[in-house]
PDB file of N, CA and C in Angstrom:
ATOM      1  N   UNK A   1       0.834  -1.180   0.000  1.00  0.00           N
ATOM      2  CA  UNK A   1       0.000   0.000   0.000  1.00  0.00           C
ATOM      3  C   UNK A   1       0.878   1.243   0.000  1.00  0.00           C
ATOM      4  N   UNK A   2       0.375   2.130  -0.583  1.00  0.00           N
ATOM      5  CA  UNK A   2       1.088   3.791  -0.663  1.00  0.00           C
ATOM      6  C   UNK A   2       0.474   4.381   0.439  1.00  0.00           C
ATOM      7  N   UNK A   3       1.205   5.053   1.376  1.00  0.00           N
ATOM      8  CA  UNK A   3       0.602   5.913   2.795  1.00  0.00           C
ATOM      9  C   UNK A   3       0.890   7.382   2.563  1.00  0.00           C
ATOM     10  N   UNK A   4       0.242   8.223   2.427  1.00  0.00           N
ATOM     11  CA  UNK A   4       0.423   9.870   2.309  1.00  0.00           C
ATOM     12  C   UNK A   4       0.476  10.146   3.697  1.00  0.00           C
ATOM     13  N   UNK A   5       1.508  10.492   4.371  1.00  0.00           N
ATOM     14  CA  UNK A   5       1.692  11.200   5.791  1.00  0.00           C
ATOM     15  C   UNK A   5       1.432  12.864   5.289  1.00  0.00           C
ATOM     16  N   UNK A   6       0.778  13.099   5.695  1.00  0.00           N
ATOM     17  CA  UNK A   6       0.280  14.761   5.818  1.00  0.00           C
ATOM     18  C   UNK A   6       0.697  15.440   7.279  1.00  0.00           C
ATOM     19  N   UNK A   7       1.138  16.135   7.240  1.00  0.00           N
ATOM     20  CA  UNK A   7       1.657  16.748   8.405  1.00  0.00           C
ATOM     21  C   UNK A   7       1.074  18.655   8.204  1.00  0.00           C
ATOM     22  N   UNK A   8       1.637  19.046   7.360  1.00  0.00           N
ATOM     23  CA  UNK A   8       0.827  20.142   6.524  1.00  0.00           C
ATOM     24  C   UNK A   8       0.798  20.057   5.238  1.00  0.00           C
ATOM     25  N   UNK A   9       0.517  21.425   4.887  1.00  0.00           N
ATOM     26  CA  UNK A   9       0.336  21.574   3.451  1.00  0.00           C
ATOM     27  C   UNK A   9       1.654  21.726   2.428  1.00  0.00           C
ATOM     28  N   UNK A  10       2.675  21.999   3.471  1.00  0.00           N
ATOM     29  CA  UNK A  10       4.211  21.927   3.278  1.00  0.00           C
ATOM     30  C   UNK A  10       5.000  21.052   3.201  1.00  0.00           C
ATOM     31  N   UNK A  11       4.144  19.808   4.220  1.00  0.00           N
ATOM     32  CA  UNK A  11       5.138  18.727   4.573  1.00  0.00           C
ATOM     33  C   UNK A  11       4.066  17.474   4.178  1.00  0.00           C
ATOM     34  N   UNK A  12       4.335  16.372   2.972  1.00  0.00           N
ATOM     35  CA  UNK A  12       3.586  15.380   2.849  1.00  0.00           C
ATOM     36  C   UNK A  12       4.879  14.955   2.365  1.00  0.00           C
ATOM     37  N   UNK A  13       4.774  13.344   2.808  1.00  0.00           N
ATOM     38  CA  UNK A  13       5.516  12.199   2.394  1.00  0.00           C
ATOM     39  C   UNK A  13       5.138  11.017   2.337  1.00  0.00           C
ATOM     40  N   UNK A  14       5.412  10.316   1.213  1.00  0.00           N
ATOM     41  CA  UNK A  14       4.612   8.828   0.560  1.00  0.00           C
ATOM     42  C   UNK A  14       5.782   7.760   1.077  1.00  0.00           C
ATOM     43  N   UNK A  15       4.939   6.882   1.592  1.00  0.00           N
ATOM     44  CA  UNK A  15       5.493   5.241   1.795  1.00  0.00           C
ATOM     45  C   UNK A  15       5.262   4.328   1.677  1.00  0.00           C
ATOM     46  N   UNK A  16       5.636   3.707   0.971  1.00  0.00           N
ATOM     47  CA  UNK A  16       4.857   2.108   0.440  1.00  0.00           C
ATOM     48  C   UNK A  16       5.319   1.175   1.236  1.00  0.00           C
ATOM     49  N   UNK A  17       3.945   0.647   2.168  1.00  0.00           N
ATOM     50  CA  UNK A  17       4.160  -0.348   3.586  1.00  0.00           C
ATOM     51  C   UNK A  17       3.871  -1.990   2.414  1.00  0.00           C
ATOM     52  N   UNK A  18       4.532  -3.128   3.183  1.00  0.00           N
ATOM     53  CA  UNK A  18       4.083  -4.119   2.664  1.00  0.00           C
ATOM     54  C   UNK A  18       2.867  -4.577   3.836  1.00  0.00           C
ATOM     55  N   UNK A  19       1.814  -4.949   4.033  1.00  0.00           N
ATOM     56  CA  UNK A  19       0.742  -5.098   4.287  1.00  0.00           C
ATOM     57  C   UNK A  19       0.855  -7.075   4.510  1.00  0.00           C
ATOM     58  N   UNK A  20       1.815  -7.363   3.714  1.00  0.00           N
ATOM     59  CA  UNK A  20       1.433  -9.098   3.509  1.00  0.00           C
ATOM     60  C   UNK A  20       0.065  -9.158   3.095  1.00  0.00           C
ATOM     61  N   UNK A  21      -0.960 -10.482   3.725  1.00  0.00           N
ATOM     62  CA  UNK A  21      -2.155 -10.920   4.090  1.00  0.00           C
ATOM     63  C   UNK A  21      -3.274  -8.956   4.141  1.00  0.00           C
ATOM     64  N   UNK A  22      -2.487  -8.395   5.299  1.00  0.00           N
ATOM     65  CA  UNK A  22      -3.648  -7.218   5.375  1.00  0.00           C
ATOM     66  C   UNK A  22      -4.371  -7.967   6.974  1.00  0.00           C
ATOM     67  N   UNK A  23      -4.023  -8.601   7.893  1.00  0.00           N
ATOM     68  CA  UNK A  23      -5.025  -9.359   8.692  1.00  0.00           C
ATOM     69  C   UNK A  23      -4.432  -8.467   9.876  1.00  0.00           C
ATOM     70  N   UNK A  24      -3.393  -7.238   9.848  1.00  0.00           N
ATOM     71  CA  UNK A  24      -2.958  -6.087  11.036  1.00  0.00           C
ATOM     72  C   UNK A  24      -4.765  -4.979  10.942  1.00  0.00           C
ATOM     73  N   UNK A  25      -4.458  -4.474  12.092  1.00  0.00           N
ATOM     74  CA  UNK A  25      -5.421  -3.526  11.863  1.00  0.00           C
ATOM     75  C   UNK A  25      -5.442  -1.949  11.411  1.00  0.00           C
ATOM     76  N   UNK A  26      -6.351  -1.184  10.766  1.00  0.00           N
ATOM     77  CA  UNK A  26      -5.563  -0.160   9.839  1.00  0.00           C
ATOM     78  C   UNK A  26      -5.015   0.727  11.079  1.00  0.00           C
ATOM     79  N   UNK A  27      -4.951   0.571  12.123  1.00  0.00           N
ATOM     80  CA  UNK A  27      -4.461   1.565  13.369  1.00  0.00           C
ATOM     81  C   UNK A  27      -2.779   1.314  13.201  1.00  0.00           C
ATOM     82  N   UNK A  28      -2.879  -0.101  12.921  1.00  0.00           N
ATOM     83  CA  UNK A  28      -1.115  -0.448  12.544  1.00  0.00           C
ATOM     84  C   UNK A  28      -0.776   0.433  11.269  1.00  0.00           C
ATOM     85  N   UNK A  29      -1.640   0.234  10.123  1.00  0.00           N
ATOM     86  CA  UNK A  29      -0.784   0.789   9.204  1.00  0.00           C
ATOM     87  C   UNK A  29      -0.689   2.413   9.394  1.00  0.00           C
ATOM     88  N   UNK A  30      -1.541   3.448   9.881  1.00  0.00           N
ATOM     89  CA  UNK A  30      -1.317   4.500  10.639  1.00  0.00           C
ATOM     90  C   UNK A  30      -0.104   4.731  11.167  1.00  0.00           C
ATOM     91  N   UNK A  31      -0.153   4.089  12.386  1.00  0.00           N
ATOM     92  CA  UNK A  31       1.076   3.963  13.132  1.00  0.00           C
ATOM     93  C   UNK A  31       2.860   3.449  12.679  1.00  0.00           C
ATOM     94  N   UNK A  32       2.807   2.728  11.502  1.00  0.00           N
ATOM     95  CA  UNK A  32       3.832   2.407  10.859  1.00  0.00           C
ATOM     96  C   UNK A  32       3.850   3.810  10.291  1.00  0.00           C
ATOM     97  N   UNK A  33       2.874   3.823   9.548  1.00  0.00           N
ATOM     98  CA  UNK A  33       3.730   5.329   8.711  1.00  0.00           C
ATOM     99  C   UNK A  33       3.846   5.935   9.538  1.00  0.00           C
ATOM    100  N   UNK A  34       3.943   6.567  10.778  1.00  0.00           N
ATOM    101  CA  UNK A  34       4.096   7.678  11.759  1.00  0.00           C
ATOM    102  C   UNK A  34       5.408   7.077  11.572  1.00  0.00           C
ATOM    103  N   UNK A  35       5.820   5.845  12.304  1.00  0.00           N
ATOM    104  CA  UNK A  35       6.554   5.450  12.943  1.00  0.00           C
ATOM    105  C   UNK A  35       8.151   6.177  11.698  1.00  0.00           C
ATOM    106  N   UNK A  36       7.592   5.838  10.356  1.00  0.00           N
ATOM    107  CA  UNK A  36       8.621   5.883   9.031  1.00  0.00           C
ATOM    108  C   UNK A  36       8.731   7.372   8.782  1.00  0.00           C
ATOM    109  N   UNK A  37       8.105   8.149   9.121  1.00  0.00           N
ATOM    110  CA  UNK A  37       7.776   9.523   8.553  1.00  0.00           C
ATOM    111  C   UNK A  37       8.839  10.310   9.848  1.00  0.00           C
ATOM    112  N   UNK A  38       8.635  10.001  11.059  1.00  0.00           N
ATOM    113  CA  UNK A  38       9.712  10.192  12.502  1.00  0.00           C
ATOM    114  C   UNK A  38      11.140   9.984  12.093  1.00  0.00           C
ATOM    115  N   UNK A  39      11.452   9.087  11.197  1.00  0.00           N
ATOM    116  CA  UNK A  39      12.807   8.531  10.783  1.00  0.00           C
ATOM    117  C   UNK A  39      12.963   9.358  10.356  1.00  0.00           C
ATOM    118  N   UNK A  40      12.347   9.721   9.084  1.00  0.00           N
ATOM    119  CA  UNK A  40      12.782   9.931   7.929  1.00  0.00           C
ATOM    120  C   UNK A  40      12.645  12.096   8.023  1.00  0.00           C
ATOM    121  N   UNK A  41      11.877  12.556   9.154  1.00  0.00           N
ATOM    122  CA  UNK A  41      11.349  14.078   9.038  1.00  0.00           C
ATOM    123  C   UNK A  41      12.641  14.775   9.845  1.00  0.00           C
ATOM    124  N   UNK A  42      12.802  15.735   9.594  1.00  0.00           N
ATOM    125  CA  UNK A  42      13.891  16.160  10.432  1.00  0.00           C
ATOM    126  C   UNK A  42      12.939  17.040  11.713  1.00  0.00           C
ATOM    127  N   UNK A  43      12.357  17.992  12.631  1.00  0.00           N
ATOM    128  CA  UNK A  43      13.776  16.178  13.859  1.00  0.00           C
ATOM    129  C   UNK A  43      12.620  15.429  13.742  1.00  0.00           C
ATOM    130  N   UNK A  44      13.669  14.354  13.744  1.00  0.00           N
ATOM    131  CA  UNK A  44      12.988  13.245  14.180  1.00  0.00           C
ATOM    132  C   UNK A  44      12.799  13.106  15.656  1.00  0.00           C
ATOM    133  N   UNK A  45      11.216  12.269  15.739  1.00  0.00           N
ATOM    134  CA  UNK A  45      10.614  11.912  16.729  1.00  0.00           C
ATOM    135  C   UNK A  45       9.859  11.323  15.911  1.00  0.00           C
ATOM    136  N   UNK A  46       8.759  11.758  17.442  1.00  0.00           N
ATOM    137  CA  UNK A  46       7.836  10.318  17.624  1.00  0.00           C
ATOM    138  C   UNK A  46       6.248  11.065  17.062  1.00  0.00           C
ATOM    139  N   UNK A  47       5.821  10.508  16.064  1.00  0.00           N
ATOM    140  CA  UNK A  47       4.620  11.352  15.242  1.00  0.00           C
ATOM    141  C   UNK A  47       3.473  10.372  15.906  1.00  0.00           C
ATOM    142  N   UNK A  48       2.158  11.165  15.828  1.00  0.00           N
ATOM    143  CA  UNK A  48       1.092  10.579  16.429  1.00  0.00           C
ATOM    144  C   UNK A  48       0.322  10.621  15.296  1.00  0.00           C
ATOM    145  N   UNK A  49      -1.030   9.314  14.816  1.00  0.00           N
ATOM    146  CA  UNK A  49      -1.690   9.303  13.704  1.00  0.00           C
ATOM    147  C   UNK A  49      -3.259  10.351  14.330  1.00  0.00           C
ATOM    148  N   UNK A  50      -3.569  11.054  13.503  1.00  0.00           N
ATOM    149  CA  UNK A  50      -5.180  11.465  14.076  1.00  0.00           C
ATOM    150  C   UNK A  50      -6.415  11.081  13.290  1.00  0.00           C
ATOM    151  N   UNK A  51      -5.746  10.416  11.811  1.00  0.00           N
ATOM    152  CA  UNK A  51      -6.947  10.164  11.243  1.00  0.00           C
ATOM    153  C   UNK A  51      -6.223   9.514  10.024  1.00  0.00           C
ATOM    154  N   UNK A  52      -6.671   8.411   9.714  1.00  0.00           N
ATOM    155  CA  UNK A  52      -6.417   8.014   8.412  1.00  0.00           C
ATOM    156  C   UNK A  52      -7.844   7.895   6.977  1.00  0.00           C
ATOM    157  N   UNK A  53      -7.439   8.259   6.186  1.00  0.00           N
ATOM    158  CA  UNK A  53      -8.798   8.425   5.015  1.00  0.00           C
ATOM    159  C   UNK A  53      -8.361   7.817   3.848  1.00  0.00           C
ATOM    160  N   UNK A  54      -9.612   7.073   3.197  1.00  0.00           N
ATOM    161  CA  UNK A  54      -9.248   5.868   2.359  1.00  0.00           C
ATOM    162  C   UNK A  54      -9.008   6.979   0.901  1.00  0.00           C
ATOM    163  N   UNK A  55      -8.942   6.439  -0.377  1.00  0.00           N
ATOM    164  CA  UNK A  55      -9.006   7.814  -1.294  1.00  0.00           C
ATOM    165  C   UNK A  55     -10.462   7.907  -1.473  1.00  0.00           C
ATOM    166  N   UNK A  56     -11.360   7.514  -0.997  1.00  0.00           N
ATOM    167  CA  UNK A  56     -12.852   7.684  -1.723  1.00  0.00           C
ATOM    168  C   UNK A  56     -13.069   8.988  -0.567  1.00  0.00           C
ATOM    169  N   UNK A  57     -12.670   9.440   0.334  1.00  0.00           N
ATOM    170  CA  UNK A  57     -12.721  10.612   1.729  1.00  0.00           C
ATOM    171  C   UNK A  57     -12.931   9.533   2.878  1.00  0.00           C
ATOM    172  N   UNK A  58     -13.694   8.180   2.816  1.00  0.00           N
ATOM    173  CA  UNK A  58     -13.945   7.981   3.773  1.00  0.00           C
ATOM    174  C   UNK A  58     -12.637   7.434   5.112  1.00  0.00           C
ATOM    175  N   UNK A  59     -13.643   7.439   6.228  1.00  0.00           N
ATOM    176  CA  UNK A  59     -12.634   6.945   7.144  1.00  0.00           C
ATOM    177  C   UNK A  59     -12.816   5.759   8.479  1.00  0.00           C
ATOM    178  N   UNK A  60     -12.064   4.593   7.553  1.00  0.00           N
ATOM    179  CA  UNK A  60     -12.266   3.697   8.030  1.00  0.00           C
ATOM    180  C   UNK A  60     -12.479   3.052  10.030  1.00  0.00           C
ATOM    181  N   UNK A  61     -12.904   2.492  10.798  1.00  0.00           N
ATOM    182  CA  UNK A  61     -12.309   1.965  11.833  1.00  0.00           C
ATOM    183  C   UNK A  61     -11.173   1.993  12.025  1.00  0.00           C
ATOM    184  N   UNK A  62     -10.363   1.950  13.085  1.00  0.00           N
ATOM    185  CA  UNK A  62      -8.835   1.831  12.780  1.00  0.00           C
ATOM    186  C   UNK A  62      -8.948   0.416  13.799  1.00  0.00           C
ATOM    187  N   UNK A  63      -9.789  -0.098  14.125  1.00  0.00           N
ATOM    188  CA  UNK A  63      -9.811  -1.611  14.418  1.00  0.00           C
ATOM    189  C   UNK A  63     -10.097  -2.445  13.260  1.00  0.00           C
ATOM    190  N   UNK A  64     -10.667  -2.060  12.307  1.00  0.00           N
ATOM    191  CA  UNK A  64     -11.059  -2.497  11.068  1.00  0.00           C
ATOM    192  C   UNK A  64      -9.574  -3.790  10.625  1.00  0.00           C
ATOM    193  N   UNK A  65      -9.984  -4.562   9.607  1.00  0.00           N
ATOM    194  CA  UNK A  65      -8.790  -5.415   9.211  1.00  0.00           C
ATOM    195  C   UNK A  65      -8.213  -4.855   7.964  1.00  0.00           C
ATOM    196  N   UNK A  66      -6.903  -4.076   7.756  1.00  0.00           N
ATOM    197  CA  UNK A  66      -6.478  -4.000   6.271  1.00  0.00           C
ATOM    198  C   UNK A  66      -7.376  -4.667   5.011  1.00  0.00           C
ATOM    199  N   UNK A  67      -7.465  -5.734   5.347  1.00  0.00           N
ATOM    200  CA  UNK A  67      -7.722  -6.410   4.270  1.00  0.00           C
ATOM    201  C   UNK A  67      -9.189  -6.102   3.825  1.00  0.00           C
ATOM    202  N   UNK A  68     -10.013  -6.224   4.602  1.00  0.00           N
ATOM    203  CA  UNK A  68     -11.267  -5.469   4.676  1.00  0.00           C
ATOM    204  C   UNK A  68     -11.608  -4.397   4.238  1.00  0.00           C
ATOM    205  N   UNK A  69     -10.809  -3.077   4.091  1.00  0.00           N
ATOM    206  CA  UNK A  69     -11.106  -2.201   3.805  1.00  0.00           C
ATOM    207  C   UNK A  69     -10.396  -1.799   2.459  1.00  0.00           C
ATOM    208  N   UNK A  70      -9.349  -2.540   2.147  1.00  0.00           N
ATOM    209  CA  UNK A  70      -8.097  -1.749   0.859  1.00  0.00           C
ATOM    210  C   UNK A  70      -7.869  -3.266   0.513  1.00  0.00           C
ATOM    211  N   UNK A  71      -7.440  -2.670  -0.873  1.00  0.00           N
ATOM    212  CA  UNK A  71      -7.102  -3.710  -1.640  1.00  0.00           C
ATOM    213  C   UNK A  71      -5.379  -3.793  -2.444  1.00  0.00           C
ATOM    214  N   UNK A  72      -5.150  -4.647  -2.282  1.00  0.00           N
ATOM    215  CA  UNK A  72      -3.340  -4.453  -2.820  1.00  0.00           C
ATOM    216  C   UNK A  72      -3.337  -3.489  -4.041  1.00  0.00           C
ATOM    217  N   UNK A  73      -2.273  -2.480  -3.706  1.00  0.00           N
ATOM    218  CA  UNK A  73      -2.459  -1.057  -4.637  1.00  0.00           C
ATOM    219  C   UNK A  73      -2.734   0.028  -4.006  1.00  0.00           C
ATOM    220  N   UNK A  74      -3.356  -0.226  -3.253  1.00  0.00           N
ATOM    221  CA  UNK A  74      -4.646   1.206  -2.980  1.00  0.00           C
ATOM    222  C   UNK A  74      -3.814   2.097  -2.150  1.00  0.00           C
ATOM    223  N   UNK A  75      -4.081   3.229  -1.837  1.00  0.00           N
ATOM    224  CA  UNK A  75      -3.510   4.299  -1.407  1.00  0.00           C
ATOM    225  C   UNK A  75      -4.671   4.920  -0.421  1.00  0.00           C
ATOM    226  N   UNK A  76      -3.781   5.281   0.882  1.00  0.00           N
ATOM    227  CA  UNK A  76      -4.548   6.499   1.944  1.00  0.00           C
ATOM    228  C   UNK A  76      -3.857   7.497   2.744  1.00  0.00           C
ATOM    229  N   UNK A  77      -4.151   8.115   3.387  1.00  0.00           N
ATOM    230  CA  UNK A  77      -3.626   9.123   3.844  1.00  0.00           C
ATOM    231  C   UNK A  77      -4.137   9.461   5.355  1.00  0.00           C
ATOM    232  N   UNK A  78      -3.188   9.850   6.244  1.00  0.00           N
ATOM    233  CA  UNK A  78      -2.528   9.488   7.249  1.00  0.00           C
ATOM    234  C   UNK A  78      -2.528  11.112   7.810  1.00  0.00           C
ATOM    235  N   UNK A  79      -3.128  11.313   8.609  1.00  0.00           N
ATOM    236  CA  UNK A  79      -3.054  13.062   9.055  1.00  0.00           C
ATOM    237  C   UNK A  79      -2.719  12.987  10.514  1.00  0.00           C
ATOM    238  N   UNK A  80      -1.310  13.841  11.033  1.00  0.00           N
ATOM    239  CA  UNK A  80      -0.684  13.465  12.301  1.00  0.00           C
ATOM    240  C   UNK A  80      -1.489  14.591  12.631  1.00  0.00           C
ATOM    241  N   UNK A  81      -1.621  14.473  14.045  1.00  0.00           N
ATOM    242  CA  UNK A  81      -2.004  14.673  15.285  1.00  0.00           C
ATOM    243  C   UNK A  81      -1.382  16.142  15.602  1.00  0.00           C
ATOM    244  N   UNK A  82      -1.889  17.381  16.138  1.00  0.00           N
ATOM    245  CA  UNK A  82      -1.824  18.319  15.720  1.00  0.00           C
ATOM    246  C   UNK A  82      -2.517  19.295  16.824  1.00  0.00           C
ATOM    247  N   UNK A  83      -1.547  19.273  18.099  1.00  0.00           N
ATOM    248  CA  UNK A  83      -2.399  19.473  18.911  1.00  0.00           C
ATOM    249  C   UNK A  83      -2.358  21.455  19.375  1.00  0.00           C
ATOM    250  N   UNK A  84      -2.247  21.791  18.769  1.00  0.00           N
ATOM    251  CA  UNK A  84      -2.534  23.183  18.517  1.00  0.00           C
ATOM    252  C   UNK A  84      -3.869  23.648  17.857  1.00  0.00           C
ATOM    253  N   UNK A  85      -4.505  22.637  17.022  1.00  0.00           N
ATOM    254  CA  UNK A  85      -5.243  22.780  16.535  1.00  0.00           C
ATOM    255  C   UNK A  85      -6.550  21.905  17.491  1.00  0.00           C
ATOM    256  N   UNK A  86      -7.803  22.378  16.858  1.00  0.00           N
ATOM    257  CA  UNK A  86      -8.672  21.517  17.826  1.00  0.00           C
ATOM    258  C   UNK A  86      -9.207  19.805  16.902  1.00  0.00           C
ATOM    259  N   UNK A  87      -9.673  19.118  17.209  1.00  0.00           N
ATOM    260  CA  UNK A  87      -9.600  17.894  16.269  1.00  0.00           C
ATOM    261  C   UNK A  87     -10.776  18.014  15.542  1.00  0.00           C
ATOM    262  N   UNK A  88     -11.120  17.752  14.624  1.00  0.00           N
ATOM    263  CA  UNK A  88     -12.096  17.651  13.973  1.00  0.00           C
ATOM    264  C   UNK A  88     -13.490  16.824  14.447  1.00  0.00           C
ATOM    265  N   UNK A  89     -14.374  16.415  13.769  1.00  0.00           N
ATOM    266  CA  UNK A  89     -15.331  15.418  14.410  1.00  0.00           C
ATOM    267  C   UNK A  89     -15.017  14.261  14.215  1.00  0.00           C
ATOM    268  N   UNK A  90     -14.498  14.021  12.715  1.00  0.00           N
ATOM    269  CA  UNK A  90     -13.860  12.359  12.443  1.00  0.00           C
ATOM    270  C   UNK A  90     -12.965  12.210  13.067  1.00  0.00           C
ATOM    271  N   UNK A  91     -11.950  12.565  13.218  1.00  0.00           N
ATOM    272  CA  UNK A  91     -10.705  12.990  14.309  1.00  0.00           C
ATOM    273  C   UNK A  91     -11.220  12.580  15.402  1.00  0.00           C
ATOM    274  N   UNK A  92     -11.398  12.927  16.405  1.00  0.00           N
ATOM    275  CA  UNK A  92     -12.964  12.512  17.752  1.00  0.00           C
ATOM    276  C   UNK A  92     -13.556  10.940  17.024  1.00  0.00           C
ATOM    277  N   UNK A  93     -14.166  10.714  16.166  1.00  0.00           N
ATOM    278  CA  UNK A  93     -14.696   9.603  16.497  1.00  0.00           C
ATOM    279  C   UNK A  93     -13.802   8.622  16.120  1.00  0.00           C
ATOM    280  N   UNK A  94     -12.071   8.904  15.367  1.00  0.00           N
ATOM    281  CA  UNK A  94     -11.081   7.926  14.749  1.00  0.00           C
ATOM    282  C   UNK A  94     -10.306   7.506  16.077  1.00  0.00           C
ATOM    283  N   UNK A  95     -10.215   8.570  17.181  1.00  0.00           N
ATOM    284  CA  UNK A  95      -9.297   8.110  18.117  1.00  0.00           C
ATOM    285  C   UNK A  95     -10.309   8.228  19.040  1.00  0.00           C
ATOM    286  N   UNK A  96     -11.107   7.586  19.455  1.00  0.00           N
ATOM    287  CA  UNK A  96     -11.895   7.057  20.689  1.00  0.00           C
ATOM    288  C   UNK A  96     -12.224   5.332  19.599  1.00  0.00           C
TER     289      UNK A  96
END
């Protein structure tokens, strides 16, 4: 899968996770790209996911199963956590 880490409108970076099977939950693949985007952003740290969105806008469970929701290929996007700002409503219902 291709992961768009969005951080702003300044800062986006693509990563293609291998997924295997897809039987992790999409909170993992979130969290991997945080985890790759921390490496790779200067400074590095530790990035938090606030919402991930499939390309159709929607936004899946993040208990949901990879496999369930995306299909080998598919692409989503990954919006870190942003706490200056207030969270949105999907935001609110992605992390509860």
């Amino acid at each position: 899968m291709t992961v768009h880490v969005f951080e702003s409108e300044f800062c986006t970076r693509s990563y293609v996770i291998a997924t295997g099977k897809g039987n992790q939950h999409i909170h993992w693949l979130a969290s991997t790209a945080c985890l790759l985007f921390g490496q790779d952003h200067y400074p590095n740290g530790r990035y938090v996911p606030s919402l991930l969105s499939n390309s159709n806008g929607g936004t899946p469970h993040p208990r949901m199963r990879i496999n369930e929701e995306f299909s080998d290929g598919d692409e989503c996007t990954v919006t870190l956590k942003d706490r200056s700002k207030p969270q949105s409503e999907d935001e609110r219902r992605w992390n509860d």
